[in-house]
C-alpha atoms as a PDB file:
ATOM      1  CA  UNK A   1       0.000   0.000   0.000  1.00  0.00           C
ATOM      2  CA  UNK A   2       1.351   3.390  -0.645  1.00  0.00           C
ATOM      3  CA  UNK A   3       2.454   5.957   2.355  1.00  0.00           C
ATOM      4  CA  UNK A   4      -0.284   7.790   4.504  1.00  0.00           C
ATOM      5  CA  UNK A   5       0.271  11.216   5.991  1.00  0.00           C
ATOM      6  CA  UNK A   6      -1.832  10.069   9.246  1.00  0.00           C
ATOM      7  CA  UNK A   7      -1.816  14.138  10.555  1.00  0.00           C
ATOM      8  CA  UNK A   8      -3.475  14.687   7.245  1.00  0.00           C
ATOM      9  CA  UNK A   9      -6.613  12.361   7.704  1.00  0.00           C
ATOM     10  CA  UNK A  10      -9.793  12.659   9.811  1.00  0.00           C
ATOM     11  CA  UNK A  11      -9.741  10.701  12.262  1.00  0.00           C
ATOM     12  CA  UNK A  12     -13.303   8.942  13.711  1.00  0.00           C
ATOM     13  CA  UNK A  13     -13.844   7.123  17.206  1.00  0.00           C
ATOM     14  CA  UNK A  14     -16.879   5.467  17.757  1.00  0.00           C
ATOM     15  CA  UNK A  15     -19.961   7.307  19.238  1.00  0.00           C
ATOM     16  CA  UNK A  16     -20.050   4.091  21.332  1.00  0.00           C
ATOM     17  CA  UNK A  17     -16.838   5.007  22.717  1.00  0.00           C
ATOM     18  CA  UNK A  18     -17.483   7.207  25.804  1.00  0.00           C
ATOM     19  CA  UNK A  19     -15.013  10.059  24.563  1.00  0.00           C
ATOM     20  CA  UNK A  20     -12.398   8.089  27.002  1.00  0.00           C
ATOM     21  CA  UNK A  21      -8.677   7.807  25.164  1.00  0.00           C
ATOM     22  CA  UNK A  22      -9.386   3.416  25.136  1.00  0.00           C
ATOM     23  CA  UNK A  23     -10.698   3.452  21.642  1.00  0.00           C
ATOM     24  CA  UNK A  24      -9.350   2.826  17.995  1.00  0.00           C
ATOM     25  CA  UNK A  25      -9.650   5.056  15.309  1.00  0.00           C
ATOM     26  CA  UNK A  26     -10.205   5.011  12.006  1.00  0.00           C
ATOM     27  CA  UNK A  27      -9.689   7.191   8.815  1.00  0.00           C
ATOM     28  CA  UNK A  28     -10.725   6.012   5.458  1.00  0.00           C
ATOM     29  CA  UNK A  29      -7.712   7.040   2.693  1.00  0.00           C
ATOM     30  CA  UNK A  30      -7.522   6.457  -1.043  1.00  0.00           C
ATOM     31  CA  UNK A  31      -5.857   2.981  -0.096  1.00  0.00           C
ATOM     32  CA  UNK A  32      -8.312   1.632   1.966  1.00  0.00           C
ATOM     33  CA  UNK A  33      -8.926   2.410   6.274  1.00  0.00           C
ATOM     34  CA  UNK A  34      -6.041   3.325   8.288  1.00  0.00           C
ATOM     35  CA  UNK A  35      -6.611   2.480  12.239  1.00  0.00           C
ATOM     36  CA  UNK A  36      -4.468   3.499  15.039  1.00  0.00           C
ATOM     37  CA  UNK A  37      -4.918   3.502  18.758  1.00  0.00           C
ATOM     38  CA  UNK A  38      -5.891   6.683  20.641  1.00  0.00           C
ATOM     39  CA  UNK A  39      -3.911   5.748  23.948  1.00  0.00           C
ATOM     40  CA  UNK A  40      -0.581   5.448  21.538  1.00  0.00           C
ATOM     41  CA  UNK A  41      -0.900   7.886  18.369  1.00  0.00           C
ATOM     42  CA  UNK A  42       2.848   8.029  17.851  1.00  0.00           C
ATOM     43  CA  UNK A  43       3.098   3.974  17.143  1.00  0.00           C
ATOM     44  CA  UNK A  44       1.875   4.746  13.759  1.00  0.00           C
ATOM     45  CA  UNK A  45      -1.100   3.233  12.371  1.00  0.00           C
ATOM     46  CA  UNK A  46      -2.529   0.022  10.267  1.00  0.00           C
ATOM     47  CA  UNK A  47      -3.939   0.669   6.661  1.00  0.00           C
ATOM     48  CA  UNK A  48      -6.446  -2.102   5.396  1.00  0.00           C
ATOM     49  CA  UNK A  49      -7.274  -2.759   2.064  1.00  0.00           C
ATOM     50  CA  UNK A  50     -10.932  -1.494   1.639  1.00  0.00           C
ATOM     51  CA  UNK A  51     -12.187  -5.076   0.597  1.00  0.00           C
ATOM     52  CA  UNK A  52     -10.746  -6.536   3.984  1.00  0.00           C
ATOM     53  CA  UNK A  53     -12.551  -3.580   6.073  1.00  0.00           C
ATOM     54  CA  UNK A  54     -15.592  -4.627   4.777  1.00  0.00           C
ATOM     55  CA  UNK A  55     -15.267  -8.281   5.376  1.00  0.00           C
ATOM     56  CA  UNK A  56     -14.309  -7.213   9.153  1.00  0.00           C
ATOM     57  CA  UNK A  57     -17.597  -5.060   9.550  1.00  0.00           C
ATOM     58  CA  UNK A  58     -19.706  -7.310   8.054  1.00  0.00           C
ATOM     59  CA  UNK A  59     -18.290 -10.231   9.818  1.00  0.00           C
ATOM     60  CA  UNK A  60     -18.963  -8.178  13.443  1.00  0.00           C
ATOM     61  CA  UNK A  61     -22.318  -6.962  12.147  1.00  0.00           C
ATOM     62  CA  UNK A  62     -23.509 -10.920  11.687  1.00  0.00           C
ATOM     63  CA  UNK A  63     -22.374 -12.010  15.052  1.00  0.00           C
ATOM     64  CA  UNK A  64     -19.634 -13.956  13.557  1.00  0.00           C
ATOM     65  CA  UNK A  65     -16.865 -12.663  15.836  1.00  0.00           C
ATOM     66  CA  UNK A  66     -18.703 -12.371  19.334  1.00  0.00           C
ATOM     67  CA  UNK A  67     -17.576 -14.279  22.354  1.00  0.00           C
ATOM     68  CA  UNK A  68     -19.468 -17.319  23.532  1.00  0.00           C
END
């Protein structure tokens, strides 16, 4: 995937998150979603292809991924 300037996207956190600094969040780029954790901003970030994002949502959205 090609290079992200992360301090040039806009960066999302959950409305489910409480506003607390224990969330991940997301940006979408050209390449695909970029996620980074909000306690640790200066360990970079992950960029996912756009196809995989998907697959994770729609995996979470079904159930597939909860806990017993």
């Amino acid at each position: 995937m090609a290079e992200v300037d992360d301090a040039r996207l806009e960066w999302r956190t959950s409305t489910y998150s409480g506003g607390g600094n224990d969330c991940v969040e997301v940006a979408f780029t050209p390449c695909g979603t970029a996620l980074r954790d909000t306690k640790n901003r200066a360990a970079g970030m992950l960029t996912v292809p756009a196809q995989d994002w998907t697959a994770l949502l729609t995996s979470a959205r079904s159930g597939e991924l909860d806990l017993p």
